[in-house]
PDB file of N, CA and C in Angstrom:
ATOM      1  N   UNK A   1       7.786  -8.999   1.200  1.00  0.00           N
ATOM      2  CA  UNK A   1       7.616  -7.808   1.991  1.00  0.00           C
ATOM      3  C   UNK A   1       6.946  -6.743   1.134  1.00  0.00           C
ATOM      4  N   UNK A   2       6.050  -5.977   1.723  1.00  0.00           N
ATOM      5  CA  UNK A   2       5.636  -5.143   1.226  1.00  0.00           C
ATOM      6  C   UNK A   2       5.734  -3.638   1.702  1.00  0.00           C
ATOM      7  N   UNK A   3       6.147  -3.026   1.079  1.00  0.00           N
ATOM      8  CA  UNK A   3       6.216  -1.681   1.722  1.00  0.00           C
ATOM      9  C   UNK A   3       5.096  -0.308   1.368  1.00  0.00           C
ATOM     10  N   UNK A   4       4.603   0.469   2.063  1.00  0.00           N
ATOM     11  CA  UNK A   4       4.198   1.384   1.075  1.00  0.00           C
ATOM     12  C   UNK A   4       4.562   2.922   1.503  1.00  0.00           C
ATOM     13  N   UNK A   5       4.158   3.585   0.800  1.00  0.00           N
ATOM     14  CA  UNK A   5       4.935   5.203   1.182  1.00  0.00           C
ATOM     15  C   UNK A   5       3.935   6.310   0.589  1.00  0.00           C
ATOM     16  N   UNK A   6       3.834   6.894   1.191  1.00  0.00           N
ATOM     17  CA  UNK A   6       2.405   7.832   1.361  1.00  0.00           C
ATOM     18  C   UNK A   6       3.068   9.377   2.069  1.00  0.00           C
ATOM     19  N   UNK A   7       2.452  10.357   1.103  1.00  0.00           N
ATOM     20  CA  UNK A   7       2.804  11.823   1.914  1.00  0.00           C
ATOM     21  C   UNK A   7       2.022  12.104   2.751  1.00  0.00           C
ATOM     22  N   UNK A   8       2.581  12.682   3.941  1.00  0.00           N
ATOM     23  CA  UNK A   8       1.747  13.061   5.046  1.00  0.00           C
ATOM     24  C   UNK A   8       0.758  14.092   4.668  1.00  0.00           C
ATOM     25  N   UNK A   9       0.233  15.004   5.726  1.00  0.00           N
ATOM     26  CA  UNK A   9      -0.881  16.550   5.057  1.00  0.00           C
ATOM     27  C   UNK A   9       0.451  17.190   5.161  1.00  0.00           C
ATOM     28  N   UNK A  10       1.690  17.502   5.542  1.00  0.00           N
ATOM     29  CA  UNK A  10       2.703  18.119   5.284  1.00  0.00           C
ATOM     30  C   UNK A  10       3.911  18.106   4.071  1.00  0.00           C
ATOM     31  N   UNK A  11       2.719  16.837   3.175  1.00  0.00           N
ATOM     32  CA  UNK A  11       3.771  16.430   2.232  1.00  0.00           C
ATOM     33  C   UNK A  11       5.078  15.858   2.337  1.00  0.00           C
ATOM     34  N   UNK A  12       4.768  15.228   3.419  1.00  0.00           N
ATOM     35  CA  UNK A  12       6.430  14.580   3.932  1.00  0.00           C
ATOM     36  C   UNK A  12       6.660  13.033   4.045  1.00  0.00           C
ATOM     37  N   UNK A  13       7.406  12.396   3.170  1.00  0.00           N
ATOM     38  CA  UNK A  13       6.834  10.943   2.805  1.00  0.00           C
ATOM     39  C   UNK A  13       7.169   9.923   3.806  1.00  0.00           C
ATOM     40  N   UNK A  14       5.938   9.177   4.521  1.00  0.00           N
ATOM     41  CA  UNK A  14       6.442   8.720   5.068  1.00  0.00           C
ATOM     42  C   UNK A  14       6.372   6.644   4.512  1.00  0.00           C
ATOM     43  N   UNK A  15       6.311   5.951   5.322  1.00  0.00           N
ATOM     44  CA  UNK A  15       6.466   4.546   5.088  1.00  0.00           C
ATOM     45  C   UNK A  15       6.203   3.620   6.275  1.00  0.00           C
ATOM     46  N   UNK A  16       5.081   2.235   5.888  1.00  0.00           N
ATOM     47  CA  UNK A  16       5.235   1.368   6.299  1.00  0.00           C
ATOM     48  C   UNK A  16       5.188   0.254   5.722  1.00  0.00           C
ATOM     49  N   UNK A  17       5.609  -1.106   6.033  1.00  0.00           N
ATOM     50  CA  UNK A  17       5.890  -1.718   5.979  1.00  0.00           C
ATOM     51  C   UNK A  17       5.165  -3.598   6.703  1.00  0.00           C
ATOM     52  N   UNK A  18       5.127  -3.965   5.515  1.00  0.00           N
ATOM     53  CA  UNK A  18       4.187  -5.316   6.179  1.00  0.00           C
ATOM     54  C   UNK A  18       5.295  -6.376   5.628  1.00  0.00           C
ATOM     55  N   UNK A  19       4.934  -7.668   6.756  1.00  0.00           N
ATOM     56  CA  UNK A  19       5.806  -8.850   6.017  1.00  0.00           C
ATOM     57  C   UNK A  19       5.560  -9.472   4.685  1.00  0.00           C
ATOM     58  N   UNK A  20       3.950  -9.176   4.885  1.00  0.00           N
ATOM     59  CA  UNK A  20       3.638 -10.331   3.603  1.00  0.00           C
ATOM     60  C   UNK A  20       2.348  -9.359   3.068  1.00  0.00           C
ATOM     61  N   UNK A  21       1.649  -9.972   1.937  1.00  0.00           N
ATOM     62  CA  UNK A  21       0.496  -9.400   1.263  1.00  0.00           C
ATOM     63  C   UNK A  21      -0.761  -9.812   2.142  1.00  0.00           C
ATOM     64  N   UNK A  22      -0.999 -10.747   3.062  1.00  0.00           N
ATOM     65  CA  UNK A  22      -2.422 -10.803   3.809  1.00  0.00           C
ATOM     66  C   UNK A  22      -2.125  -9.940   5.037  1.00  0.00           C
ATOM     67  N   UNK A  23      -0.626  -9.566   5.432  1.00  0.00           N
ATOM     68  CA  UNK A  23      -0.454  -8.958   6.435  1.00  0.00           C
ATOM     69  C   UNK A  23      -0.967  -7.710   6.247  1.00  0.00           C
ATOM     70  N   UNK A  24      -0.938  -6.943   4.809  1.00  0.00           N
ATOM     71  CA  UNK A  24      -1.090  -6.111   3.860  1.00  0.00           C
ATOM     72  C   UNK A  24      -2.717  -5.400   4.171  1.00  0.00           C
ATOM     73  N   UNK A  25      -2.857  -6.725   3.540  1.00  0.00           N
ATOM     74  CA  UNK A  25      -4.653  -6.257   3.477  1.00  0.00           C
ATOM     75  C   UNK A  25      -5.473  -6.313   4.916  1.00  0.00           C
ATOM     76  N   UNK A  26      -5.030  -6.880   5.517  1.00  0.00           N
ATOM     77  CA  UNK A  26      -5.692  -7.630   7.000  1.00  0.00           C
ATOM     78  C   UNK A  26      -5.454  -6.075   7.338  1.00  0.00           C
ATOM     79  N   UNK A  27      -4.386  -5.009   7.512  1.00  0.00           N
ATOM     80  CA  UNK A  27      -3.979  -3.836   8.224  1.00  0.00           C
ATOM     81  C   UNK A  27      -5.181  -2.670   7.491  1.00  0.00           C
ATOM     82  N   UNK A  28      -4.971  -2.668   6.077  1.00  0.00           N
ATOM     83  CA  UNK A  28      -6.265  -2.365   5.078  1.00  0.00           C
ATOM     84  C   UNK A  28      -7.217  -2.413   5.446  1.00  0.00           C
ATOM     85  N   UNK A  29      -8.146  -3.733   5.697  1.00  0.00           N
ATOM     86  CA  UNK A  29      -9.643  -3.971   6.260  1.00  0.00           C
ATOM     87  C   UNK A  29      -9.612  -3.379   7.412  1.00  0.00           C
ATOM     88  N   UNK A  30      -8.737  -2.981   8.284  1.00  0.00           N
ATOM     89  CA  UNK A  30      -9.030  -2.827   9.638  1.00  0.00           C
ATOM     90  C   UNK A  30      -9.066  -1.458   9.025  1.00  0.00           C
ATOM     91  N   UNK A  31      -8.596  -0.591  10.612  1.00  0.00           N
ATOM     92  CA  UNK A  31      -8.328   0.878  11.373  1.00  0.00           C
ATOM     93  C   UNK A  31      -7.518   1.183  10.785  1.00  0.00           C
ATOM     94  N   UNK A  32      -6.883   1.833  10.196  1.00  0.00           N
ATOM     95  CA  UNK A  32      -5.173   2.636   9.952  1.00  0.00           C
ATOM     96  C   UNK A  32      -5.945   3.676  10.671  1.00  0.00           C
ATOM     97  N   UNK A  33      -4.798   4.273  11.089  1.00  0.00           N
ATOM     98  CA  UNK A  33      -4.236   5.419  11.666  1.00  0.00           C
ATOM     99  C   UNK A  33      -4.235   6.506  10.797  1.00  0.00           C
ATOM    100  N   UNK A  34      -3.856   6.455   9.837  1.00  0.00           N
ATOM    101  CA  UNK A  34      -3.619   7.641   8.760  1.00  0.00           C
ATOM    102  C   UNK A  34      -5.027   7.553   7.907  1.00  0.00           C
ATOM    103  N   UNK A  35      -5.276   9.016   7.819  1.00  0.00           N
ATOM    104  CA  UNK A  35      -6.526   9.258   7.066  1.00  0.00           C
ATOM    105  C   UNK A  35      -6.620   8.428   5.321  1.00  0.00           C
ATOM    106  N   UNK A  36      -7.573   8.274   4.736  1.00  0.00           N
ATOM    107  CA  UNK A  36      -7.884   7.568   3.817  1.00  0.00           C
ATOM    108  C   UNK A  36      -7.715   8.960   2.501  1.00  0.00           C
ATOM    109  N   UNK A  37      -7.570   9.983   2.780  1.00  0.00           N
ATOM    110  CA  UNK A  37      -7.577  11.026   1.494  1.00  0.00           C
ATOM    111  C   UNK A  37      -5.976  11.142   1.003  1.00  0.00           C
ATOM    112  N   UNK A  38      -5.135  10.697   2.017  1.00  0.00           N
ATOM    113  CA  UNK A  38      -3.515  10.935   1.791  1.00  0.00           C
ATOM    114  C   UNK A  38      -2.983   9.939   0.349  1.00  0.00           C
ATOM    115  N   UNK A  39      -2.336  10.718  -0.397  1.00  0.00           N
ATOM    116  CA  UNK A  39      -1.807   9.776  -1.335  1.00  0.00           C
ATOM    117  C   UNK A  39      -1.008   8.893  -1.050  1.00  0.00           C
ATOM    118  N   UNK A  40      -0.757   8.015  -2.166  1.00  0.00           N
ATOM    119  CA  UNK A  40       0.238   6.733  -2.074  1.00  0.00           C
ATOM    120  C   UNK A  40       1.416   7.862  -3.032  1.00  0.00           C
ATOM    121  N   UNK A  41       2.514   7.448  -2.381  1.00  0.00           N
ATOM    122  CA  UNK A  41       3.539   7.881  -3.314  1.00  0.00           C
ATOM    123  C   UNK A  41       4.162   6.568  -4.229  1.00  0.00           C
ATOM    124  N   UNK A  42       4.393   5.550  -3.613  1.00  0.00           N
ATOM    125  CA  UNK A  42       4.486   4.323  -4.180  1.00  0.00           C
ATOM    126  C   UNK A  42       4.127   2.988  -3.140  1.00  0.00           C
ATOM    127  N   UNK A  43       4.080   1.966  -4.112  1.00  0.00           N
ATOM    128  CA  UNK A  43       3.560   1.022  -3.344  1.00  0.00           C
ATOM    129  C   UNK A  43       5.090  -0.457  -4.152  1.00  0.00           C
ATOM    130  N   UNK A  44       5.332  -1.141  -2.838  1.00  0.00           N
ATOM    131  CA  UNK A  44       6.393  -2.025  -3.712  1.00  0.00           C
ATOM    132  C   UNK A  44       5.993  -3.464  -2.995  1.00  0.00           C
ATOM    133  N   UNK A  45       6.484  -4.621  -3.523  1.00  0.00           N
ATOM    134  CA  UNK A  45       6.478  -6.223  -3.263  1.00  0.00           C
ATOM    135  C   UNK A  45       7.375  -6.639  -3.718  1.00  0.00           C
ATOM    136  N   UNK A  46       8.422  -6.872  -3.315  1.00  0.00           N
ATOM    137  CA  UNK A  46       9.223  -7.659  -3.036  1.00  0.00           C
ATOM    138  C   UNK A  46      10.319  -7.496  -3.737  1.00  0.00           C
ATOM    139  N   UNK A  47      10.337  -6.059  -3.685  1.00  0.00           N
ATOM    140  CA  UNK A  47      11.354  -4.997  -4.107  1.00  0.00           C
ATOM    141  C   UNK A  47      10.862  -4.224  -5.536  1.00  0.00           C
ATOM    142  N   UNK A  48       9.882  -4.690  -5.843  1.00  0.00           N
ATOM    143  CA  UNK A  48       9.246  -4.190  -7.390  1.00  0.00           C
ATOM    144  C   UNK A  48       7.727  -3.372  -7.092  1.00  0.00           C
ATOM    145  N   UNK A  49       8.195  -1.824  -7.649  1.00  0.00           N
ATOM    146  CA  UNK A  49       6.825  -1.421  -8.188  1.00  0.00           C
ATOM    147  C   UNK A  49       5.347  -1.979  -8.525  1.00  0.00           C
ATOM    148  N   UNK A  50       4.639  -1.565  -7.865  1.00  0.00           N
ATOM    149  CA  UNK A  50       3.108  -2.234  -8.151  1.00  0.00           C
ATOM    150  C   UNK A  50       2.314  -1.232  -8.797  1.00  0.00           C
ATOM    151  N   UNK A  51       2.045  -0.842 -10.088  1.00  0.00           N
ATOM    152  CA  UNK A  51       1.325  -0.045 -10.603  1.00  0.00           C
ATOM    153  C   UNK A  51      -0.103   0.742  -9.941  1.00  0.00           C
ATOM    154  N   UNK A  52       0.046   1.286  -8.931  1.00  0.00           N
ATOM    155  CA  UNK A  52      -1.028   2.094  -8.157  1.00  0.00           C
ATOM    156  C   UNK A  52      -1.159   2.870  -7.642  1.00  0.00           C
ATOM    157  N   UNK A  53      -2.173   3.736  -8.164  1.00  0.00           N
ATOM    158  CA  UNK A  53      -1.943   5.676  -8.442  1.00  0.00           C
ATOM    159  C   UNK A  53      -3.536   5.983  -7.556  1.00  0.00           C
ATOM    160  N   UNK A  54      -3.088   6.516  -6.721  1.00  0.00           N
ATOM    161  CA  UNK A  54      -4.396   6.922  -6.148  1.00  0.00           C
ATOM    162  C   UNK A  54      -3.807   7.303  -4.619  1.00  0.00           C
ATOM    163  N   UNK A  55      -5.246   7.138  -3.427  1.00  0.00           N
ATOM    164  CA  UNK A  55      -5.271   7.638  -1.803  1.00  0.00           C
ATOM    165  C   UNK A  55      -5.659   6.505  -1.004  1.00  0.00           C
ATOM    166  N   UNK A  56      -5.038   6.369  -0.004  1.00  0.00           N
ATOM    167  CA  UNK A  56      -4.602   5.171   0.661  1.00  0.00           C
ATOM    168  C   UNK A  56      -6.219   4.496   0.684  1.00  0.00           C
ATOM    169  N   UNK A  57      -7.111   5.391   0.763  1.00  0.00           N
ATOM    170  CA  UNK A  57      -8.705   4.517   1.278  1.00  0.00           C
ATOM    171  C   UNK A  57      -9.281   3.513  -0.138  1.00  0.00           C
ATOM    172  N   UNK A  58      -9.170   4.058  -1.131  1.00  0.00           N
ATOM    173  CA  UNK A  58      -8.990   3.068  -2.498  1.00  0.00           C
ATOM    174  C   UNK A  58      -7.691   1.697  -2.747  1.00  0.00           C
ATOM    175  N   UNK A  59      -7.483   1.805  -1.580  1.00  0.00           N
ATOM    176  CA  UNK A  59      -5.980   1.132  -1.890  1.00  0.00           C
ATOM    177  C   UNK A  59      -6.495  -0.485  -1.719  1.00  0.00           C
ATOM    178  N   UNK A  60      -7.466  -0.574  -0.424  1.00  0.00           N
ATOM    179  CA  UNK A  60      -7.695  -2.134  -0.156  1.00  0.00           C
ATOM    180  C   UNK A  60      -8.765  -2.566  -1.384  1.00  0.00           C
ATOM    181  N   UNK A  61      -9.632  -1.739  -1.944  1.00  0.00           N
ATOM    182  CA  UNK A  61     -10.442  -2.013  -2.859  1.00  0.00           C
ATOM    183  C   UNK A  61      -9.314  -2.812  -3.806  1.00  0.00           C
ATOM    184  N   UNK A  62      -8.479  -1.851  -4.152  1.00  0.00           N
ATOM    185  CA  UNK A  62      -7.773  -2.033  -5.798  1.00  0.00           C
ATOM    186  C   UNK A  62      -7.099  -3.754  -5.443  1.00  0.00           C
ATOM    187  N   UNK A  63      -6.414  -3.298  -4.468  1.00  0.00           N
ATOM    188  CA  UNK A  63      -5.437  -4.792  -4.107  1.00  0.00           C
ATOM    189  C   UNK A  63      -6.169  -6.044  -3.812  1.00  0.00           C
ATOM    190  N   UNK A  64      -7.037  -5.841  -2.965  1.00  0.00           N
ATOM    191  CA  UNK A  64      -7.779  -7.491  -2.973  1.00  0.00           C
ATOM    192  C   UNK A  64      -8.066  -8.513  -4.037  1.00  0.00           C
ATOM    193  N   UNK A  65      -8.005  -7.627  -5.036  1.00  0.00           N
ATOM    194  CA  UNK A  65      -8.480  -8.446  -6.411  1.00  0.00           C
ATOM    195  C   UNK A  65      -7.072  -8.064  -7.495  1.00  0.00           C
ATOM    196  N   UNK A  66      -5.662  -8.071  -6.775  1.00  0.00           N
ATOM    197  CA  UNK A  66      -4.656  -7.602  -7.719  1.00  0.00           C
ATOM    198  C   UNK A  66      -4.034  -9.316  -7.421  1.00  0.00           C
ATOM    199  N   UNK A  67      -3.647  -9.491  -8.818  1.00  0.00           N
ATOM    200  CA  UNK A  67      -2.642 -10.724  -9.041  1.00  0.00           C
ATOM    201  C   UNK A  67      -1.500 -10.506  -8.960  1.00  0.00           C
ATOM    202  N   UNK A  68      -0.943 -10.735  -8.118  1.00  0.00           N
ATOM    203  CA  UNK A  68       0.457 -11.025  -7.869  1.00  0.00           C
ATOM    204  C   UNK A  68       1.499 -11.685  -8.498  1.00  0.00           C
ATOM    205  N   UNK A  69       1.328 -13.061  -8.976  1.00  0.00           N
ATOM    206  CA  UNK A  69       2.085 -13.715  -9.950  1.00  0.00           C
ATOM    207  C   UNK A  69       3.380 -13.606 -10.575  1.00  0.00           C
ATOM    208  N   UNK A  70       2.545 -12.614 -11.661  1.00  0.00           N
ATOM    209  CA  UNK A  70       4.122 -11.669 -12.546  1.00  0.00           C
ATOM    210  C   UNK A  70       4.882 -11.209 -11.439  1.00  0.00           C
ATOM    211  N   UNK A  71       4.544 -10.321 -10.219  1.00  0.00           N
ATOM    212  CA  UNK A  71       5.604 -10.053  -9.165  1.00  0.00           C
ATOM    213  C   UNK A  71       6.556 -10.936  -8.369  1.00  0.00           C
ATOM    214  N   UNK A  72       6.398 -12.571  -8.181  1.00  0.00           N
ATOM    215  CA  UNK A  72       6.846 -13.941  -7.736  1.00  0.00           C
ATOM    216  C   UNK A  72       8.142 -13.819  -8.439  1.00  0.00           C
ATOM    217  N   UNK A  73       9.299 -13.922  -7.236  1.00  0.00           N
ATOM    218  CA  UNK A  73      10.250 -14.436  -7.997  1.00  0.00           C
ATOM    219  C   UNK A  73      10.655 -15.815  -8.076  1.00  0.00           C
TER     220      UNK A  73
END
């Protein structure tokens, strides 16, 4: 599962949530709803931190090419 959590323009954090990592990116490549300038507050897999600091529209760039592995339990 992947979750991620992002402040609104009101600074108010919100969260969603995918089952899996292609569910992840597939939502990424498409439409979101939420503008692409909003930060990530954190991003997690499978209950663990994923090192990624930035705004949701950089987010599908960074991840498509992120290894997962070390995160596998």
């Amino acid at each position: 599962m992947i979750e991620l959590k992002y402040l609104d323009p009101y600074k108010v954090e919100r969260s969603l949530s995918y089952d899996n990592f292609d569910e992840f990116l597939l939502a990424l490549s498409g439409c979101l709803t939420i503008p692409d300038y909003l930060p990530v507050a954190s991003l997690t897999y499978k209950g663990q931190e994923l090192p990624y600091k930035g705004n949701i529209g950089d987010l599908y760039r960074s991840m498509s090419n992120f290894d997962l592995s070390p995160y596998e339990n």
